[in-house]
C-alpha atoms as a PDB file:
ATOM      1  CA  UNK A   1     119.419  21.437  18.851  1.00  0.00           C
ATOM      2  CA  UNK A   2     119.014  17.772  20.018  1.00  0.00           C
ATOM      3  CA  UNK A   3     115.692  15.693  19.485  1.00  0.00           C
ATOM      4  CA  UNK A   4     114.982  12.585  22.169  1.00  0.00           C
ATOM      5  CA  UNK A   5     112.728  10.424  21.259  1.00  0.00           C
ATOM      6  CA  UNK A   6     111.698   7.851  24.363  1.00  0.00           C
ATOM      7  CA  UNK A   7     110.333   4.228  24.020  1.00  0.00           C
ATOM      8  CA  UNK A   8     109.665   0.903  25.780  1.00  0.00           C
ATOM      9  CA  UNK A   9     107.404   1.983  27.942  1.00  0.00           C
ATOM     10  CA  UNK A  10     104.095  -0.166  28.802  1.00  0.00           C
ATOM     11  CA  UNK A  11     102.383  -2.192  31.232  1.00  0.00           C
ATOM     12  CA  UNK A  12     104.045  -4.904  33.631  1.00  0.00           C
ATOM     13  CA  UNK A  13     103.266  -6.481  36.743  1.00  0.00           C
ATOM     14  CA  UNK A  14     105.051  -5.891  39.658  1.00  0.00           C
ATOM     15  CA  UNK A  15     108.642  -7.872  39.720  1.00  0.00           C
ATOM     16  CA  UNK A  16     108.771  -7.741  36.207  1.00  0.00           C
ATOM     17  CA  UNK A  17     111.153  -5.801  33.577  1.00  0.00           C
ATOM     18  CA  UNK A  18     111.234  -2.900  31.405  1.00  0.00           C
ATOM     19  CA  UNK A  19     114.000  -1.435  29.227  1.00  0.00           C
ATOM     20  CA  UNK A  20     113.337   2.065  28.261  1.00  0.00           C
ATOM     21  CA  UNK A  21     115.397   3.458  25.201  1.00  0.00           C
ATOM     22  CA  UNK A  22     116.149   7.077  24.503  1.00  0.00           C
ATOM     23  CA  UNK A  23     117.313   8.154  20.744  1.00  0.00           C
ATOM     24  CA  UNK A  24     118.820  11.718  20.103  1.00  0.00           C
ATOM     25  CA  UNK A  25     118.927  12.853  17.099  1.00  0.00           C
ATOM     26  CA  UNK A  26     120.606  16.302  15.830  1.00  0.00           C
ATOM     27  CA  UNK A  27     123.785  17.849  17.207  1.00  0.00           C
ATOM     28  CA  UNK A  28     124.755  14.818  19.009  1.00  0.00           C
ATOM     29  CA  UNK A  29     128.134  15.337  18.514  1.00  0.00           C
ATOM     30  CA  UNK A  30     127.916  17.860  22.007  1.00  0.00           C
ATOM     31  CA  UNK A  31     125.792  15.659  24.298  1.00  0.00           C
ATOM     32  CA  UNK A  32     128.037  14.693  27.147  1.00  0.00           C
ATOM     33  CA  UNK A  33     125.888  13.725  29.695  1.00  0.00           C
ATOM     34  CA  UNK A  34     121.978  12.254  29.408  1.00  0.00           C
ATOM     35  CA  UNK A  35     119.913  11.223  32.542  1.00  0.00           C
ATOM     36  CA  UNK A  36     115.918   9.707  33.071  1.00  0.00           C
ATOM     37  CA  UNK A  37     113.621  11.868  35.106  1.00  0.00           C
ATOM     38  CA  UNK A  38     110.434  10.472  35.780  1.00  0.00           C
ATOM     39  CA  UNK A  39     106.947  11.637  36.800  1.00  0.00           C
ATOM     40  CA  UNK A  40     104.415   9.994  39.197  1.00  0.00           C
ATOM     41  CA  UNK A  41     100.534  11.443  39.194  1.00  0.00           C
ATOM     42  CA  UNK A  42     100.288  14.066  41.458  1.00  0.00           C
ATOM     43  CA  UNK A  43     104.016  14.170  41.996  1.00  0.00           C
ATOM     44  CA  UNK A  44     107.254  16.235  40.933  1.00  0.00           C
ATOM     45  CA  UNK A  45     109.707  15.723  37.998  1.00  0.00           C
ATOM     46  CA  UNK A  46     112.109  12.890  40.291  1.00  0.00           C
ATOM     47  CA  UNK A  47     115.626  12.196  38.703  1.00  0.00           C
ATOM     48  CA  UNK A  48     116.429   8.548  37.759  1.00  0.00           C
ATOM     49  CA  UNK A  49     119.376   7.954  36.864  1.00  0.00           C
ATOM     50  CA  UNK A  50     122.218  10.096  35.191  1.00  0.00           C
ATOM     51  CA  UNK A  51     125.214   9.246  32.516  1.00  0.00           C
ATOM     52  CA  UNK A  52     128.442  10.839  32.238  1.00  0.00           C
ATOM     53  CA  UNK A  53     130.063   9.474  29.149  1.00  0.00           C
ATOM     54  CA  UNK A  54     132.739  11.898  29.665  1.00  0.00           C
ATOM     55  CA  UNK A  55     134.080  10.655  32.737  1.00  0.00           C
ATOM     56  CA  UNK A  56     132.711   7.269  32.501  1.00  0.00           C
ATOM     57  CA  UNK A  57     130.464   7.114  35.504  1.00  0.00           C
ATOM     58  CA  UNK A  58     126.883   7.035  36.344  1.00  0.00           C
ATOM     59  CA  UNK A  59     124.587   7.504  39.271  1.00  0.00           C
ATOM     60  CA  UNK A  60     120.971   6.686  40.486  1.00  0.00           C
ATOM     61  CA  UNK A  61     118.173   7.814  42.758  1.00  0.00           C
ATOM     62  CA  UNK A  62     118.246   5.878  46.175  1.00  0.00           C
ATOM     63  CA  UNK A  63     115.029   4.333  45.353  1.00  0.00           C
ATOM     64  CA  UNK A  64     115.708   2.858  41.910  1.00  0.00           C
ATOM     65  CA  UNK A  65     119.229   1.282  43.046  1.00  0.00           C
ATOM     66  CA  UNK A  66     120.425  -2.196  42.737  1.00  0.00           C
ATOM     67  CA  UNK A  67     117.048  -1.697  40.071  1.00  0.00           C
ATOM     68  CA  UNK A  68     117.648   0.087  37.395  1.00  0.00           C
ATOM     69  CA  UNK A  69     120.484   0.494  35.100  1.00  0.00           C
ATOM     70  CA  UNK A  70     121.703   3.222  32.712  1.00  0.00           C
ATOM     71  CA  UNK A  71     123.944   2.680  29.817  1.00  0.00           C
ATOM     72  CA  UNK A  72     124.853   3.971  26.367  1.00  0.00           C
ATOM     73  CA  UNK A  73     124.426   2.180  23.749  1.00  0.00           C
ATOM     74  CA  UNK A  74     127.151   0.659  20.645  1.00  0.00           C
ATOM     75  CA  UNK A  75     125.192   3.837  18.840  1.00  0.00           C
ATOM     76  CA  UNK A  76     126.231   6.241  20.441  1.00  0.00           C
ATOM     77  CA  UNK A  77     123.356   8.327  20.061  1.00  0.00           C
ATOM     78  CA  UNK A  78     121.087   5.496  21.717  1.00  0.00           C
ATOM     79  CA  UNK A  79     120.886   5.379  25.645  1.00  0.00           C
ATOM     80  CA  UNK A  80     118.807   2.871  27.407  1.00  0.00           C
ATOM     81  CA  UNK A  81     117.579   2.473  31.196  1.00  0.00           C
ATOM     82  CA  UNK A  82     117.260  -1.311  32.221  1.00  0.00           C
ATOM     83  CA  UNK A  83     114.396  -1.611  34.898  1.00  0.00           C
ATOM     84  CA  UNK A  84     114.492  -4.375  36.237  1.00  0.00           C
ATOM     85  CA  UNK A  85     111.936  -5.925  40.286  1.00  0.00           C
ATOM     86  CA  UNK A  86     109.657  -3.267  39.479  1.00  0.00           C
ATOM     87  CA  UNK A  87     107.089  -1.987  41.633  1.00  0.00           C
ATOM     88  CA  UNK A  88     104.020   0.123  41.454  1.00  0.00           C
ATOM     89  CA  UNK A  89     105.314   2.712  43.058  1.00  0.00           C
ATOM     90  CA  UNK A  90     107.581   2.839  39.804  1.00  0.00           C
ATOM     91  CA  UNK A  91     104.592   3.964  37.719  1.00  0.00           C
ATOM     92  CA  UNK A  92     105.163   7.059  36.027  1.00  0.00           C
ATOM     93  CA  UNK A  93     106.251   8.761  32.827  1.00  0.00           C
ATOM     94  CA  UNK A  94     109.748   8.492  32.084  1.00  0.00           C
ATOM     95  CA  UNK A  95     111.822  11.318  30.286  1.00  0.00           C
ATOM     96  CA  UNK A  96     115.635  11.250  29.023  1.00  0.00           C
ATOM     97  CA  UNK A  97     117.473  14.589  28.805  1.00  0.00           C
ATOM     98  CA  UNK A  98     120.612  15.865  28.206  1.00  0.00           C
ATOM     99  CA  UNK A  99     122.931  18.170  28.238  1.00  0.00           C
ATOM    100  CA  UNK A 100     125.947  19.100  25.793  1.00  0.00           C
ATOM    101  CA  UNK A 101     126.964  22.236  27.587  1.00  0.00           C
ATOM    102  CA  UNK A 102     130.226  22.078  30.351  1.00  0.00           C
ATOM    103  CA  UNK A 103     128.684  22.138  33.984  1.00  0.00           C
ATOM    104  CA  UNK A 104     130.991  22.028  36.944  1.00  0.00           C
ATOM    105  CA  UNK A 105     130.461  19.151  39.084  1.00  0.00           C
ATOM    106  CA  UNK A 106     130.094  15.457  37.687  1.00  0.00           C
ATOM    107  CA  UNK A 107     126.672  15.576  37.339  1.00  0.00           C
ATOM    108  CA  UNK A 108     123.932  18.390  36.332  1.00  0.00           C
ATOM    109  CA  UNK A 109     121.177  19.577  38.136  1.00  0.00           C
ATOM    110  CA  UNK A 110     118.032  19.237  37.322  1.00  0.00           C
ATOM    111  CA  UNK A 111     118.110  22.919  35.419  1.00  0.00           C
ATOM    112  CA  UNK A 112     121.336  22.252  33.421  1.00  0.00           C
ATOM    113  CA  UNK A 113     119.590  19.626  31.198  1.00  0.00           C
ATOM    114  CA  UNK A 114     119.065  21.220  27.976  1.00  0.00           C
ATOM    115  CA  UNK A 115     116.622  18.883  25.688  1.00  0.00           C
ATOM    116  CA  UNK A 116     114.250  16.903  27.157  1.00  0.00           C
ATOM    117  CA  UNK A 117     112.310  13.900  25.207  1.00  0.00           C
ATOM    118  CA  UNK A 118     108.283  13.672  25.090  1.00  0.00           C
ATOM    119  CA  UNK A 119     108.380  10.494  27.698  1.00  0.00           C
ATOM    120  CA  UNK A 120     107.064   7.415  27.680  1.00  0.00           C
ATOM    121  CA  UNK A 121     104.657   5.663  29.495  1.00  0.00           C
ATOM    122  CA  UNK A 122     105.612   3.056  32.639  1.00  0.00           C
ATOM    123  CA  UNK A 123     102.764   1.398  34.177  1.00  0.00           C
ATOM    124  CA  UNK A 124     103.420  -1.339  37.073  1.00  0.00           C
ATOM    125  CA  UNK A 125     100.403  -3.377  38.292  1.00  0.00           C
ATOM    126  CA  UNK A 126     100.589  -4.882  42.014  1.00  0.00           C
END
């Protein structure tokens, strides 16, 4: 099992920054791979931004690039997504997953993430 605990989420205006911060907890030791979903009112579960510490590369949605950036923290069980030019359209609640099993392609789908955090709150005012 692997807890994920999300925070840094709040209220900015448009064009300003957020860093969002994901902690696992648990059998860490497996994760390989941790990405940021996020949820708009009204809307479907979008993927953010993925991590593959395994291979060393990372990916984002077309609509958050040149935005947002995901990294891994010097703890190893911390990963953090660096938002920065936001925009209200960006308003949603934002949740970190993972997943510690072997999938075959570099990244997972959406159904291969395993533990999911609680998500945390991002609210972007025009």
């Amino acid at each position: 099992q692997v807890q994920l605990v999300e925070s840094g989420g709040g209220l900015v205006q448009a064009g300003g920054s957020l860093r969002l911060s994901c902690a696992a907890s648990g059998r860490t030791s497996s994760m390989n791979t941790m990405g940021w979903f996020r949820r708009a009112p009204g809307k479907d579960l979008e993927f953010v931004a993925v991590i593959n510490w395994s291979v060393g590369r990372s990916d984002y949605a077309d609509s958050v690039k040149g935005r947002f950036t995901i990294s891994r923290g010097n703890v190893k069980n911390m990963v953090y997504l660096q938002m920065n030019s936001l925009k209200p359209e960006d308003t949603a609640v934002y949740y970190c997953a993972v997943v510690t099993k072997a999938y075959s392609t570099i990244y997972p789908t959406q159904d291969e993430y395993e533990y999911w955090g609680q998500g945390t709150q991002v609210t972007v005012s025009s």
